[in-house]
Structures are given as structure tokens and as C-alpha cells.
PDB file of N, CA and C in Angstrom:
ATOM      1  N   UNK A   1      11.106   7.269 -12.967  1.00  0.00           N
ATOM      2  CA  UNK A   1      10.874   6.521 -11.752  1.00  0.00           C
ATOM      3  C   UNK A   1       9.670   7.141 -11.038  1.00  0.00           C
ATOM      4  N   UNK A   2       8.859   6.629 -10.655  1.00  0.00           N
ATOM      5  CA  UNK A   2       7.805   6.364  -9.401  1.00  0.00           C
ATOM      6  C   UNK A   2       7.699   6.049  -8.148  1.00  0.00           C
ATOM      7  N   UNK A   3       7.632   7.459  -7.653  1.00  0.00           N
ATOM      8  CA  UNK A   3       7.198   6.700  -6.069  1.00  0.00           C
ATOM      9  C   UNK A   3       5.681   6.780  -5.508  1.00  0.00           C
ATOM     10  N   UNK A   4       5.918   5.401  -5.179  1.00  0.00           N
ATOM     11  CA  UNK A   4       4.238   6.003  -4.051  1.00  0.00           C
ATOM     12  C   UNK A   4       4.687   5.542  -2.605  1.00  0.00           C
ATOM     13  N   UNK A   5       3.705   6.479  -1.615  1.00  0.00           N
ATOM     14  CA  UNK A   5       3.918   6.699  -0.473  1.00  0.00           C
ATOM     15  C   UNK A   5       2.235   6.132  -0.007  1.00  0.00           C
ATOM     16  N   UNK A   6       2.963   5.344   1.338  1.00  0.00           N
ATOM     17  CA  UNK A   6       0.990   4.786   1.758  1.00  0.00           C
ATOM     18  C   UNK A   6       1.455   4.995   3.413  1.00  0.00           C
ATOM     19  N   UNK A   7       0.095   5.964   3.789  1.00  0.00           N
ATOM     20  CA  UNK A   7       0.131   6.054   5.259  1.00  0.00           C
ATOM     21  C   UNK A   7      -0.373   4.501   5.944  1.00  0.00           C
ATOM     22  N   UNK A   8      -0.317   4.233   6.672  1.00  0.00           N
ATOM     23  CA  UNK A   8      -1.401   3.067   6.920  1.00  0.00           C
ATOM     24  C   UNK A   8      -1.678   3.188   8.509  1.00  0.00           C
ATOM     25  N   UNK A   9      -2.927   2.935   8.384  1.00  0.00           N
ATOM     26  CA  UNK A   9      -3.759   2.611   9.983  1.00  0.00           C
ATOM     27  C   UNK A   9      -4.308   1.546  10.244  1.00  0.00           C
ATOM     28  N   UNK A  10      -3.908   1.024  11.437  1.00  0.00           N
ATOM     29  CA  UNK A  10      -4.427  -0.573  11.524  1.00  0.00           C
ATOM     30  C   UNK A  10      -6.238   0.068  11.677  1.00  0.00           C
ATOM     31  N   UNK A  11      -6.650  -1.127  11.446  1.00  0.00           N
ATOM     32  CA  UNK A  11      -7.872  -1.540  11.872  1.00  0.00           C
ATOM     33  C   UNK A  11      -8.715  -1.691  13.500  1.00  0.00           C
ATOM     34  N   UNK A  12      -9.165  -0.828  14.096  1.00  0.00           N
ATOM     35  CA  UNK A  12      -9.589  -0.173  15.582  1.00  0.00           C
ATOM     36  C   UNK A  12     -10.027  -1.804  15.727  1.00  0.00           C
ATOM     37  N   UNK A  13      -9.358  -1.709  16.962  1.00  0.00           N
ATOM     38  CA  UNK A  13      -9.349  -3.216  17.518  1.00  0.00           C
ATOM     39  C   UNK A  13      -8.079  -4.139  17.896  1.00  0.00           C
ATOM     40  N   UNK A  14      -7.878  -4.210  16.762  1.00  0.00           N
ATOM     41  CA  UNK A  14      -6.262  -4.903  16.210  1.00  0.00           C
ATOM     42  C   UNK A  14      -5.972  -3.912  17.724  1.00  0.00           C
ATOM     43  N   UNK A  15      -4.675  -4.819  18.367  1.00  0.00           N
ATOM     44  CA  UNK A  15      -3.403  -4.783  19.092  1.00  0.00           C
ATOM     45  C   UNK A  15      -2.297  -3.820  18.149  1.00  0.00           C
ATOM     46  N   UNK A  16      -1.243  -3.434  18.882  1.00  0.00           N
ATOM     47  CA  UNK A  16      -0.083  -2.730  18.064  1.00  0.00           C
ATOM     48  C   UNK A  16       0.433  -3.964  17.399  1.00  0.00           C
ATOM     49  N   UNK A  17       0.461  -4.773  18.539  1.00  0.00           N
ATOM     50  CA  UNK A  17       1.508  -6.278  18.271  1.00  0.00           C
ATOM     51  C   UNK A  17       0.900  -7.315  17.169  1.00  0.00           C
ATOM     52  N   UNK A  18      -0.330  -7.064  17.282  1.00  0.00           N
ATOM     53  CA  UNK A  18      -1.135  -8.063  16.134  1.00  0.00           C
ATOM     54  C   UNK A  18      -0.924  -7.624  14.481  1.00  0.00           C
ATOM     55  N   UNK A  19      -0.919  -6.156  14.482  1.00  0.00           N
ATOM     56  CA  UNK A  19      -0.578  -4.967  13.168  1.00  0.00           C
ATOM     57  C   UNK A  19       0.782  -5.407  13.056  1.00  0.00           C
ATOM     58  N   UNK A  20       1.378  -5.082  13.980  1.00  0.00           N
ATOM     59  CA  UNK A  20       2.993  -4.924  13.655  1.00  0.00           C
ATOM     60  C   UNK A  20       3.722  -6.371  13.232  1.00  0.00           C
ATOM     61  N   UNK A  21       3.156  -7.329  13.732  1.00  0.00           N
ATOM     62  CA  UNK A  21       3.188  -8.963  13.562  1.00  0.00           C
ATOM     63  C   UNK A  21       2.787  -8.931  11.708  1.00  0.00           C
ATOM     64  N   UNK A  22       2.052  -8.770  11.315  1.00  0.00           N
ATOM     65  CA  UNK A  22       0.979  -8.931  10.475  1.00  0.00           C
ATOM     66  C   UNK A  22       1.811  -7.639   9.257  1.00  0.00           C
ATOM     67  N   UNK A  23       2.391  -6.510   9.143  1.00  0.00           N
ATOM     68  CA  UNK A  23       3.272  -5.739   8.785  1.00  0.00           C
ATOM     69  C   UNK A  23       4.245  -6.149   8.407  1.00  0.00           C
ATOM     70  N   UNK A  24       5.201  -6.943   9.464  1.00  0.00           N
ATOM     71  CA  UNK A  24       6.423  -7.440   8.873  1.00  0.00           C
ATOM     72  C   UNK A  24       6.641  -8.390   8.329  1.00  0.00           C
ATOM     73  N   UNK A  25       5.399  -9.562   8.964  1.00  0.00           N
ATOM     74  CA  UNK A  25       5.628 -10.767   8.538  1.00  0.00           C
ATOM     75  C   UNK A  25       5.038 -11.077   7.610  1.00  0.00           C
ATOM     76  N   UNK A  26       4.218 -10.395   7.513  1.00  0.00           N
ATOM     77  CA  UNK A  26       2.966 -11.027   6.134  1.00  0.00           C
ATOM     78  C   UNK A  26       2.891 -10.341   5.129  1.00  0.00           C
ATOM     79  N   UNK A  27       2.487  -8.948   5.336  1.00  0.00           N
ATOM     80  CA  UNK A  27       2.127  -7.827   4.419  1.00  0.00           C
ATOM     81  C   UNK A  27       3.556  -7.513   3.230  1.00  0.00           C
ATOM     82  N   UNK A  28       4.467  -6.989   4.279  1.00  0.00           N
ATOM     83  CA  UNK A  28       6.328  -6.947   3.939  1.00  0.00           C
ATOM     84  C   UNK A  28       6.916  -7.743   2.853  1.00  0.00           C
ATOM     85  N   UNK A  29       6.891  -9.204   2.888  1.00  0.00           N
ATOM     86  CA  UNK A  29       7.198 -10.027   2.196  1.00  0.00           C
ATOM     87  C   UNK A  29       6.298 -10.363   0.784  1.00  0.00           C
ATOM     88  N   UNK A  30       4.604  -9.980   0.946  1.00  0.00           N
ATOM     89  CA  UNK A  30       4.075 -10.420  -0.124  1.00  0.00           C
ATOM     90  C   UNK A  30       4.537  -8.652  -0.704  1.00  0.00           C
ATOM     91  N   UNK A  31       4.696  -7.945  -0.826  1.00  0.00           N
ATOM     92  CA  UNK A  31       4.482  -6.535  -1.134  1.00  0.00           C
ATOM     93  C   UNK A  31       5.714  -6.527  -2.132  1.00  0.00           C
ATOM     94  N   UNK A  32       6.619  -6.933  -1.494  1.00  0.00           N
ATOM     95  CA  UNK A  32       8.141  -7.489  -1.815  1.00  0.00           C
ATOM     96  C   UNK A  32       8.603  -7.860  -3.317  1.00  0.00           C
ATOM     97  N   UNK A  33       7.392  -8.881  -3.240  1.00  0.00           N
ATOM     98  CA  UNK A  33       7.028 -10.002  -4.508  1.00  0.00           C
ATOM     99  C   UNK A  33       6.508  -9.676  -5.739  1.00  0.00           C
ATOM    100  N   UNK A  34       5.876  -8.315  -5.589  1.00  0.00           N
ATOM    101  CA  UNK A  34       5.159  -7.534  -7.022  1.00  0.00           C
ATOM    102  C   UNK A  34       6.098  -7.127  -7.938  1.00  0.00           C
ATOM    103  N   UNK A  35       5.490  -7.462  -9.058  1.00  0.00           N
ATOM    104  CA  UNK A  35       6.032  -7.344 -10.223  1.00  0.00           C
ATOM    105  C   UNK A  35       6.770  -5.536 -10.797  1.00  0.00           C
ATOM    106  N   UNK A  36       7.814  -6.053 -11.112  1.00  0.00           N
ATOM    107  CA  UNK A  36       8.339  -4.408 -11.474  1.00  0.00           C
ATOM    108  C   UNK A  36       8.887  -3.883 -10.399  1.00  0.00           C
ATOM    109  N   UNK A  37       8.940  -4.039  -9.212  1.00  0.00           N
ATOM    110  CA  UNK A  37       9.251  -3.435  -7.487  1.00  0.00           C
ATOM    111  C   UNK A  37      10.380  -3.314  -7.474  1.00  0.00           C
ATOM    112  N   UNK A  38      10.906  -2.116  -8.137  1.00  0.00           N
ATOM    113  CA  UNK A  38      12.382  -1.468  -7.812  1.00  0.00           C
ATOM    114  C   UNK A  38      12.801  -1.825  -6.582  1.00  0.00           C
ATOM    115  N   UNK A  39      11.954  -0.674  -5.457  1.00  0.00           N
ATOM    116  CA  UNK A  39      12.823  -0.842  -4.115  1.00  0.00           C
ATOM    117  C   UNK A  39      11.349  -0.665  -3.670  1.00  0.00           C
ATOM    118  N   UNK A  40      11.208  -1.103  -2.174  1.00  0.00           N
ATOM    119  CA  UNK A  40      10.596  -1.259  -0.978  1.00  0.00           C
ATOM    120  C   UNK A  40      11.119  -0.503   0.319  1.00  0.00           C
ATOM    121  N   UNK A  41      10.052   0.234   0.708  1.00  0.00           N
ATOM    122  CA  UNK A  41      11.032   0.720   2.418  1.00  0.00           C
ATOM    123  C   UNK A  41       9.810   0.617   3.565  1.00  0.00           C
ATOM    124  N   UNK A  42       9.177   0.098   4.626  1.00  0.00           N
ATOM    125  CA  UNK A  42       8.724  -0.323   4.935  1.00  0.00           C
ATOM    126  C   UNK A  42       9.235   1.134   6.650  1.00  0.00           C
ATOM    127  N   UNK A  43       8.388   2.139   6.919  1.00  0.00           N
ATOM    128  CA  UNK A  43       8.747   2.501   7.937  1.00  0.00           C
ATOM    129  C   UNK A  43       7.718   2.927   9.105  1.00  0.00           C
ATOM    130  N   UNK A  44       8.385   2.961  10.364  1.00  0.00           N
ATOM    131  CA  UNK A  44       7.772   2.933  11.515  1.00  0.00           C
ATOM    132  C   UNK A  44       7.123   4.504  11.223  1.00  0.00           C
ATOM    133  N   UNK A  45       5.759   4.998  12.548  1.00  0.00           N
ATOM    134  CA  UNK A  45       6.036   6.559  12.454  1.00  0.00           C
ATOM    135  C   UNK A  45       6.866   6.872  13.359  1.00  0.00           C
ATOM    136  N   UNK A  46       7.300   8.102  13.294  1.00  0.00           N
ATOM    137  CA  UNK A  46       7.747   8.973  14.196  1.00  0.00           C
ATOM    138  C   UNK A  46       7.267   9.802  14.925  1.00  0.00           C
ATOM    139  N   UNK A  47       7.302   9.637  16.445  1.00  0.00           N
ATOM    140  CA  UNK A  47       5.843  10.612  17.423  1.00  0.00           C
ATOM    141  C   UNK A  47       7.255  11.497  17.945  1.00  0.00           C
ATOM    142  N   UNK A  48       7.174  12.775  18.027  1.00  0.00           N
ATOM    143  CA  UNK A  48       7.682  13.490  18.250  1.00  0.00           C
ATOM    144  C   UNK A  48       7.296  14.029  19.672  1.00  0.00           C
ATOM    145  N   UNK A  49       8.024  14.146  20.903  1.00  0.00           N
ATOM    146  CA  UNK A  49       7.385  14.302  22.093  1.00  0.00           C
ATOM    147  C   UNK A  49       6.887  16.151  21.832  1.00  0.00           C
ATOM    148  N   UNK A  50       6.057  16.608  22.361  1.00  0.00           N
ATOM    149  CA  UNK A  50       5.939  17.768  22.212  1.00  0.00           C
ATOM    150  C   UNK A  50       5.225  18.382  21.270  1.00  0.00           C
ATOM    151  N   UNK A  51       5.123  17.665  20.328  1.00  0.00           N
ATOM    152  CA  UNK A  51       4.313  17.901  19.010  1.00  0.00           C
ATOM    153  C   UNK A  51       3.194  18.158  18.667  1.00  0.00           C
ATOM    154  N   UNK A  52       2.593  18.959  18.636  1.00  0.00           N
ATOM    155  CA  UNK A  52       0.806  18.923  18.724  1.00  0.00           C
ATOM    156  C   UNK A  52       0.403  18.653  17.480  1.00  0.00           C
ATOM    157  N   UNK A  53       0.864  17.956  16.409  1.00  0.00           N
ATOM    158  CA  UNK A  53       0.312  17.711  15.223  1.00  0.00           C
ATOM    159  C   UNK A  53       0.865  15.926  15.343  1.00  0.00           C
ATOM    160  N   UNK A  54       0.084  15.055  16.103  1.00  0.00           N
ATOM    161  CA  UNK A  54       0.992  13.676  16.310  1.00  0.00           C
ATOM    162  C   UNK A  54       0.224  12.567  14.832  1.00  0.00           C
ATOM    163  N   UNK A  55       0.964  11.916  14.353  1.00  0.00           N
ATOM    164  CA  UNK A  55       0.337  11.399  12.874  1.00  0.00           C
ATOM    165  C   UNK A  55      -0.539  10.601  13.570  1.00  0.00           C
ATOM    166  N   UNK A  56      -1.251  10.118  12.630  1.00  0.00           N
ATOM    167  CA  UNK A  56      -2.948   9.313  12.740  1.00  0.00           C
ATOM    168  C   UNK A  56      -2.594   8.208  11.971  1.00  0.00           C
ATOM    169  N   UNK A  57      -1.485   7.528  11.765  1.00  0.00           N
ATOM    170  CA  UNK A  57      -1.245   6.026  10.937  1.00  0.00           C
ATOM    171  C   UNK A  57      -0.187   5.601  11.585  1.00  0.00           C
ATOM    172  N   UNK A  58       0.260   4.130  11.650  1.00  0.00           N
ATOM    173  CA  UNK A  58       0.830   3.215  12.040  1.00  0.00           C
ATOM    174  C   UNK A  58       2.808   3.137  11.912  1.00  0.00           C
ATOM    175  N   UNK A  59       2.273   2.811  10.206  1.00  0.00           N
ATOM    176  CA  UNK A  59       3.163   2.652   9.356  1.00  0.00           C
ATOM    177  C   UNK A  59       3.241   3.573   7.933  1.00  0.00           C
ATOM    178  N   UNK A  60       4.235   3.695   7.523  1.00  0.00           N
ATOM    179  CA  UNK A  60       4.664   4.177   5.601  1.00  0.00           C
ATOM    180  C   UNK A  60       5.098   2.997   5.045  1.00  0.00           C
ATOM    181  N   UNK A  61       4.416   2.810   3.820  1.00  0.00           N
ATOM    182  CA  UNK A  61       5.236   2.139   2.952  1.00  0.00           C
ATOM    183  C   UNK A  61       5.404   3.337   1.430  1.00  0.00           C
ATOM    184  N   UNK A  62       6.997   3.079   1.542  1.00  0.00           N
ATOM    185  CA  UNK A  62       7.669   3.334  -0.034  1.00  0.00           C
ATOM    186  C   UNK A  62       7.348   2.803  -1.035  1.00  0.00           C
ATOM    187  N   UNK A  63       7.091   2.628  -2.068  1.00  0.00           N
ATOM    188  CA  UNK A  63       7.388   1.837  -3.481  1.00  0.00           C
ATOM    189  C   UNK A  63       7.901   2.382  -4.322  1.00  0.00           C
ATOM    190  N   UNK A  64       9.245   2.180  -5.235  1.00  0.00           N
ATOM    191  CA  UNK A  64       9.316   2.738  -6.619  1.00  0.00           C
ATOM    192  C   UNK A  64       9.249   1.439  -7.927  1.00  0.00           C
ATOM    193  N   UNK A  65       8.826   2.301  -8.618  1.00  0.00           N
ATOM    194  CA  UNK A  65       8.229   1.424  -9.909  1.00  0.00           C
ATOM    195  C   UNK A  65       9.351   2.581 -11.228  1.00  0.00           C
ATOM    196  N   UNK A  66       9.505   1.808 -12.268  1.00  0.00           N
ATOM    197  CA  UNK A  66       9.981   2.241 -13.692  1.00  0.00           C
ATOM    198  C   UNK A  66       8.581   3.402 -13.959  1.00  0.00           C
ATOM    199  N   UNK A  67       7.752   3.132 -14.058  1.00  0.00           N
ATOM    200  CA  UNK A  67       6.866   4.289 -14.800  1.00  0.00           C
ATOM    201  C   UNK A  67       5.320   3.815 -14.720  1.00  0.00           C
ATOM    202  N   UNK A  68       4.537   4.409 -14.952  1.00  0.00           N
ATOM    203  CA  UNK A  68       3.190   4.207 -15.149  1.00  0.00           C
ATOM    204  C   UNK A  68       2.686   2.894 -15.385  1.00  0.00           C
ATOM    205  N   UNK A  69       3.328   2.224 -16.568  1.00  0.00           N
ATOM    206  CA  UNK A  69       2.763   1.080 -16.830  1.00  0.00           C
ATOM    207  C   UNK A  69       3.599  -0.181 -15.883  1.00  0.00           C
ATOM    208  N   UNK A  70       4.257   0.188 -15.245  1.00  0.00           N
ATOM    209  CA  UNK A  70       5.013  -0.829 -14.266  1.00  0.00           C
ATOM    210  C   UNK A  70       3.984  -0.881 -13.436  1.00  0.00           C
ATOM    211  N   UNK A  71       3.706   0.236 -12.631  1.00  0.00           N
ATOM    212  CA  UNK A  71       2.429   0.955 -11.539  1.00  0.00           C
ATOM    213  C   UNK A  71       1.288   0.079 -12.044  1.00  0.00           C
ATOM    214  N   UNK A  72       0.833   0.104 -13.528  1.00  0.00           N
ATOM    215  CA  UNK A  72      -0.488  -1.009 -13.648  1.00  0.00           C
ATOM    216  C   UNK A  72       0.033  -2.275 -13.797  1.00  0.00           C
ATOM    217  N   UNK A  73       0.912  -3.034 -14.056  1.00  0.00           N
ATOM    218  CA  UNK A  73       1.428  -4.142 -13.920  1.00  0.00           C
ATOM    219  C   UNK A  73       1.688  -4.707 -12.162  1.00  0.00           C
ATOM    220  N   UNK A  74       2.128  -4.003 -11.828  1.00  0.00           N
ATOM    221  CA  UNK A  74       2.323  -4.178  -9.984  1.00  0.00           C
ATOM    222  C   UNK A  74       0.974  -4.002  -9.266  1.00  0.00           C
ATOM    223  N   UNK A  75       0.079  -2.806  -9.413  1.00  0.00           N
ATOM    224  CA  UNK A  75      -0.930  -2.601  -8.499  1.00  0.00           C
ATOM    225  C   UNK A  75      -1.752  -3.183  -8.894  1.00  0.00           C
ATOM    226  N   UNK A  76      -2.131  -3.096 -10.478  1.00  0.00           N
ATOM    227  CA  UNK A  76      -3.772  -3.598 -10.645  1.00  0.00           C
ATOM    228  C   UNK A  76      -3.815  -5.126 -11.315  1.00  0.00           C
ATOM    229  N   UNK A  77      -3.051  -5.696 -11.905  1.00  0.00           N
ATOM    230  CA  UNK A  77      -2.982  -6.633 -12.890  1.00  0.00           C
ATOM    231  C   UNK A  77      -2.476  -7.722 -11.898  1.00  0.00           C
ATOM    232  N   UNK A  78      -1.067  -7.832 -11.372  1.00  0.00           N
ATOM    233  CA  UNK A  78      -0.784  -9.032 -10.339  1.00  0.00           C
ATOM    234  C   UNK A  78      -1.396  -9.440  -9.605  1.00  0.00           C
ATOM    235  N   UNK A  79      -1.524 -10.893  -9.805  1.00  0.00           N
ATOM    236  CA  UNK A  79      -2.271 -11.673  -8.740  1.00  0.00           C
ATOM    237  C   UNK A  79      -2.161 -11.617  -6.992  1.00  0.00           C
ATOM    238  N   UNK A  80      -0.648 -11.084  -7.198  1.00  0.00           N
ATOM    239  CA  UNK A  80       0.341 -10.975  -5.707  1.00  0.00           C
ATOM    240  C   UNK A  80      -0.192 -10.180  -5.025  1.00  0.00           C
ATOM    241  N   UNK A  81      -1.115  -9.074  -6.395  1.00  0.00           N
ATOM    242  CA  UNK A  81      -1.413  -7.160  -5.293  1.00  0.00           C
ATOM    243  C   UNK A  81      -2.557  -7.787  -5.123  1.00  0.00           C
ATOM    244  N   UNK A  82      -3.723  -8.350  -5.882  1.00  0.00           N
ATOM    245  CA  UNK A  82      -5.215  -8.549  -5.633  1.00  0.00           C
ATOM    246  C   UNK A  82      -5.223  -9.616  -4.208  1.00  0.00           C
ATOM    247  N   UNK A  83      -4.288 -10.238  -4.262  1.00  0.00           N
ATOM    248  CA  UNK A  83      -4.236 -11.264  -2.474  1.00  0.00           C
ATOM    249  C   UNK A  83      -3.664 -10.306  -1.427  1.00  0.00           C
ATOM    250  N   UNK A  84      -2.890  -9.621  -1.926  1.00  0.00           N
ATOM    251  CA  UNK A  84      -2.322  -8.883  -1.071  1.00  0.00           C
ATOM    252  C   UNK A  84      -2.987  -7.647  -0.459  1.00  0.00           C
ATOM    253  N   UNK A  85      -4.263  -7.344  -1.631  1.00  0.00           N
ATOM    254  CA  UNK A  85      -4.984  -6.130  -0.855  1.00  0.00           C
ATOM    255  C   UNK A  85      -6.173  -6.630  -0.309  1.00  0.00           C
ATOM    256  N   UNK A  86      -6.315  -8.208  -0.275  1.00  0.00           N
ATOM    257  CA  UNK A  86      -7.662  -8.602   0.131  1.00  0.00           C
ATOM    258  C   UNK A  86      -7.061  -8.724   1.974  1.00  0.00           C
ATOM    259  N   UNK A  87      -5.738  -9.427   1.774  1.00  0.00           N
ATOM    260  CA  UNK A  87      -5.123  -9.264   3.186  1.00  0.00           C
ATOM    261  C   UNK A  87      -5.314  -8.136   3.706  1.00  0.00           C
ATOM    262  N   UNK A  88      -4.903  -6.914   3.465  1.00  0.00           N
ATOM    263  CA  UNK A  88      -5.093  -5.613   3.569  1.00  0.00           C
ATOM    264  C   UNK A  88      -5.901  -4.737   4.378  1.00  0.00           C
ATOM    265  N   UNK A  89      -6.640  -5.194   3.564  1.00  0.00           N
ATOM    266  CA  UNK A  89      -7.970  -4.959   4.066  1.00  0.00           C
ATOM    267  C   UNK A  89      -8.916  -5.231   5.718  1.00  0.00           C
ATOM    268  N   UNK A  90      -7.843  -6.499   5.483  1.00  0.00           N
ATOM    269  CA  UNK A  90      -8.701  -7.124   6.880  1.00  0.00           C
ATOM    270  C   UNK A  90      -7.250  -6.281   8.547  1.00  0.00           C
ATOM    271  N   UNK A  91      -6.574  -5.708   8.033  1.00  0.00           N
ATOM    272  CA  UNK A  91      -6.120  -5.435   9.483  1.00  0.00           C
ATOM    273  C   UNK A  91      -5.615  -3.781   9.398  1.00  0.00           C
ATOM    274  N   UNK A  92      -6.412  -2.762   8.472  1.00  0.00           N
ATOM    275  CA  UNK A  92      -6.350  -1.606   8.386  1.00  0.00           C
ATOM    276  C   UNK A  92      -7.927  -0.930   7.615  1.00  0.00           C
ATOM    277  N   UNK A  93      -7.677   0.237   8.338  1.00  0.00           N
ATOM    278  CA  UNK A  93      -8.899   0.760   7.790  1.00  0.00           C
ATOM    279  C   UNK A  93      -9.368   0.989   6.550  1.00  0.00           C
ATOM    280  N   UNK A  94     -10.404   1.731   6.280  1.00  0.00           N
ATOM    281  CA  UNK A  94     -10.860   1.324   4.596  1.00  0.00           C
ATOM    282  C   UNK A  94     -10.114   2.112   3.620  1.00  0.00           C
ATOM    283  N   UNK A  95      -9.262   0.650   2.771  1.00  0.00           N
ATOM    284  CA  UNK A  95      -8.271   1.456   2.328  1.00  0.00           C
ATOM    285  C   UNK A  95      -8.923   2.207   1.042  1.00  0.00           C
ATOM    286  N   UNK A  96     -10.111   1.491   0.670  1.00  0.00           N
ATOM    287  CA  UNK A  96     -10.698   3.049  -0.478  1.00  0.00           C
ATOM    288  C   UNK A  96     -10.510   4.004  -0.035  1.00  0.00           C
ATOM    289  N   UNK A  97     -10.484   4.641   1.025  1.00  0.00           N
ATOM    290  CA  UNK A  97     -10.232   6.240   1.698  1.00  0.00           C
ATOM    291  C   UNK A  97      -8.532   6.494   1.553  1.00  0.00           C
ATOM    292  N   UNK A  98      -7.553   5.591   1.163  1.00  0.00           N
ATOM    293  CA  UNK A  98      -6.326   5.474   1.073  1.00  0.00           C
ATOM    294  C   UNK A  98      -6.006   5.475  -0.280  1.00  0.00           C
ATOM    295  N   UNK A  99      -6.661   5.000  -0.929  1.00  0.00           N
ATOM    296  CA  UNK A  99      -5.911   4.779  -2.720  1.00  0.00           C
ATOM    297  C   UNK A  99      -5.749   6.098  -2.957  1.00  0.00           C
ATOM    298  N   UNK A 100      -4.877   6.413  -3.669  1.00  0.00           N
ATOM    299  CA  UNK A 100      -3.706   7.319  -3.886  1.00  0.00           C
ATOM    300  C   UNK A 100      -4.659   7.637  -5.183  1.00  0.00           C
ATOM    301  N   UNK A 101      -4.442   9.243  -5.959  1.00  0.00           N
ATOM    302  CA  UNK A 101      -4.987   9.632  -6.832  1.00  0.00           C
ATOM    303  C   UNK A 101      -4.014   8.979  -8.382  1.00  0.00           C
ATOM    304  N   UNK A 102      -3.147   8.579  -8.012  1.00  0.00           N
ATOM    305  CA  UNK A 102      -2.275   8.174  -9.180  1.00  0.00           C
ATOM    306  C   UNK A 102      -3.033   7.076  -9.347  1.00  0.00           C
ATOM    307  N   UNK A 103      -3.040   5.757  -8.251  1.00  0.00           N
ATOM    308  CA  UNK A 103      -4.264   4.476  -8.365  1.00  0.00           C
ATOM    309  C   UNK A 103      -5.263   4.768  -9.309  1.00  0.00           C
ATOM    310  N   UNK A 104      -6.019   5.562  -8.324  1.00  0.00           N
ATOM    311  CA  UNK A 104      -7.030   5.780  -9.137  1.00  0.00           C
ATOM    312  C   UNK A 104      -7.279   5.921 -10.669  1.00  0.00           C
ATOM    313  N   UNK A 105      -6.620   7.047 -11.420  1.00  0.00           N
ATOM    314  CA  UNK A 105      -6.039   7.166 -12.179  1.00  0.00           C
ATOM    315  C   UNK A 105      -5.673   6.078 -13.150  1.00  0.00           C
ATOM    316  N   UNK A 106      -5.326   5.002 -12.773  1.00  0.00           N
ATOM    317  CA  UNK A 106      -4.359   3.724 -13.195  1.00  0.00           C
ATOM    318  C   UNK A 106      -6.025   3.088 -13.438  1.00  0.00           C
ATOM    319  N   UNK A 107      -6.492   3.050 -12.207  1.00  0.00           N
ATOM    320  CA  UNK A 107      -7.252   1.864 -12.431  1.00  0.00           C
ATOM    321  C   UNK A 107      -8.740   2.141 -13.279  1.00  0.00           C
ATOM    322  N   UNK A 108      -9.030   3.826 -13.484  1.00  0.00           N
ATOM    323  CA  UNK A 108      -9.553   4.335 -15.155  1.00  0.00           C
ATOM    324  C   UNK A 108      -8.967   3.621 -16.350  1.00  0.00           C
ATOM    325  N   UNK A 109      -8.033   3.587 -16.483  1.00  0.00           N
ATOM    326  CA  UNK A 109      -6.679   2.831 -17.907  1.00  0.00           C
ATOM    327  C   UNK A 109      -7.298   1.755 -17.915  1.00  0.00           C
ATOM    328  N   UNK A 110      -7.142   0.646 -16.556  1.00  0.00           N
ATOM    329  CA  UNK A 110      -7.261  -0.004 -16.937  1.00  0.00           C
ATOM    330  C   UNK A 110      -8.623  -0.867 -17.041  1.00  0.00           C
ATOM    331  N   UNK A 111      -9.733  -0.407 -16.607  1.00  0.00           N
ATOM    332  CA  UNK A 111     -11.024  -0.537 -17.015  1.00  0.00           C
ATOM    333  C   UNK A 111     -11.283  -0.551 -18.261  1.00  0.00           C
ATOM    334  N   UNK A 112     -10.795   0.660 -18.886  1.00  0.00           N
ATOM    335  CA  UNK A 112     -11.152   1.167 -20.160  1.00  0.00           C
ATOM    336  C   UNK A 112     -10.082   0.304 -21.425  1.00  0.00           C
ATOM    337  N   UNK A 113      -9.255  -0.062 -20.690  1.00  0.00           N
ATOM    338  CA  UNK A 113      -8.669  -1.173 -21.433  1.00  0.00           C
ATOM    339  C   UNK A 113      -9.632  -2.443 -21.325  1.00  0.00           C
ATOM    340  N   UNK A 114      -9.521  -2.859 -20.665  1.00  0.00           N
ATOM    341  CA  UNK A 114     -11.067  -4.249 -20.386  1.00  0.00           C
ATOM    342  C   UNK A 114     -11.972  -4.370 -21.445  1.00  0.00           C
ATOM    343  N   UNK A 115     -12.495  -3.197 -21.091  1.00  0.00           N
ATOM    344  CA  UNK A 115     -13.621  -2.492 -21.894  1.00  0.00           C
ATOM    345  C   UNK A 115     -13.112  -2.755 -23.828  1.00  0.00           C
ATOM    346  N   UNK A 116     -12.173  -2.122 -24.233  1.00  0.00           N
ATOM    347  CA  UNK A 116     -11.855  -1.741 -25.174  1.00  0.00           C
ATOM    348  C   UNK A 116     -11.233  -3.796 -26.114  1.00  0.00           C
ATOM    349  N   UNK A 117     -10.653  -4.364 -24.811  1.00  0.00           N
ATOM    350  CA  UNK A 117     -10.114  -5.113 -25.399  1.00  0.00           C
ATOM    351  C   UNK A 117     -10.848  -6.685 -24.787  1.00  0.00           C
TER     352      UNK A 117
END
């Protein structure tokens, strides 16, 4: 099993209410829909009063996947993730500074698969 973990930061501008609208209702449900998607957990942050280390993102999202090739079937290959990260995009910051080194990783494979085949 696989987990990935995504900090997320809205996009400077965006409202809390416009993100958080746009999070549950939109983002939540298509995210939902990817192929292979064990489980989903979708969470608020936690600001701790007192805290001098206060987080710099919005939201977490969970994902677990079966294994590696579930991970390129869900992230890079579904039509659901390529709409879903074009959405993405438009109400959080640049999520190239966000893709996860496992992504990355994935999305070498699958170039070089392209390539190969």
C-alpha cells in the first residue's frame, strides 16, 4: 500500500470561502473518482494557538493506492487526474513546487514508456 500526502495552498487572492467552496465541492469529488483510489481523507489544518511554527497550507489530502503502478494509473494516465490537475491549478499555488518526489519519479516511467512504446 501507498500513501501520498499533499499540503495545499490556495492561490493569493482566492477568499478562504472561495478555496474551501472549490475543495469540497469540486476538487473532493473529482479526486474521489481516480482510478485504483483505495481511500481518500480530505483534511482541514490545524493552527495551534501559541505555536510559533503555524503551517503555510490550507488543506491535506490523503491518498492510498495498491502500489506503484496503481500511483501511474491514478496520477498520470487518467483522464479524471489530467482535468483534475488543470482545475488545480487554477485555485492553488504552483503545484510543480508540490509534486511529490514519488510523482516525479512515476512520471520518468512513464515518459520512458511513451518513448519506448
Amino acid at each position: 500500500m501507498i500513501k501520498l500526502v499533499y499540503c495545499i495552498t490556495k492561490k493569493p487572492g482566492l477568499t478562504d470561502e472561495q478555496f474551501f467552496h472549490y475543495w469540497e465541492r469540486v476538487h473532493g469529488p473529482m479526486a474521489a473518482r481516480l482510478p485504483h483510489l483505495r481511500r481518500l481523507v480530505q483534511s482541514p489544518r490545524l493552527t495551534v494557538p501559541g505555536d510559533k511554527f503555524q503551517p503555510d497550507y490550507e488543506r491535506m489530502a490523503a491518498l492510498w493506492v495498491d502500489d506503484a503502478l496503481a500511483v501511474l494509473a491514478a496520477l498520470n494516465i487518467a483522464d479524471e487526474y489530467q482535468i483534475l490537475k488543470r482545475k488545480y491549478e487554477g485555485v492553488t499555488k504552483d503545484m510543480t513546487q508540490r509534486t511529490s518526489s514519488l510523482e516525479n519519479a512515476l512520471d520518468e516511467v512513464l515518459q520512458e514508456a511513451r518513448l519506448a512504446g
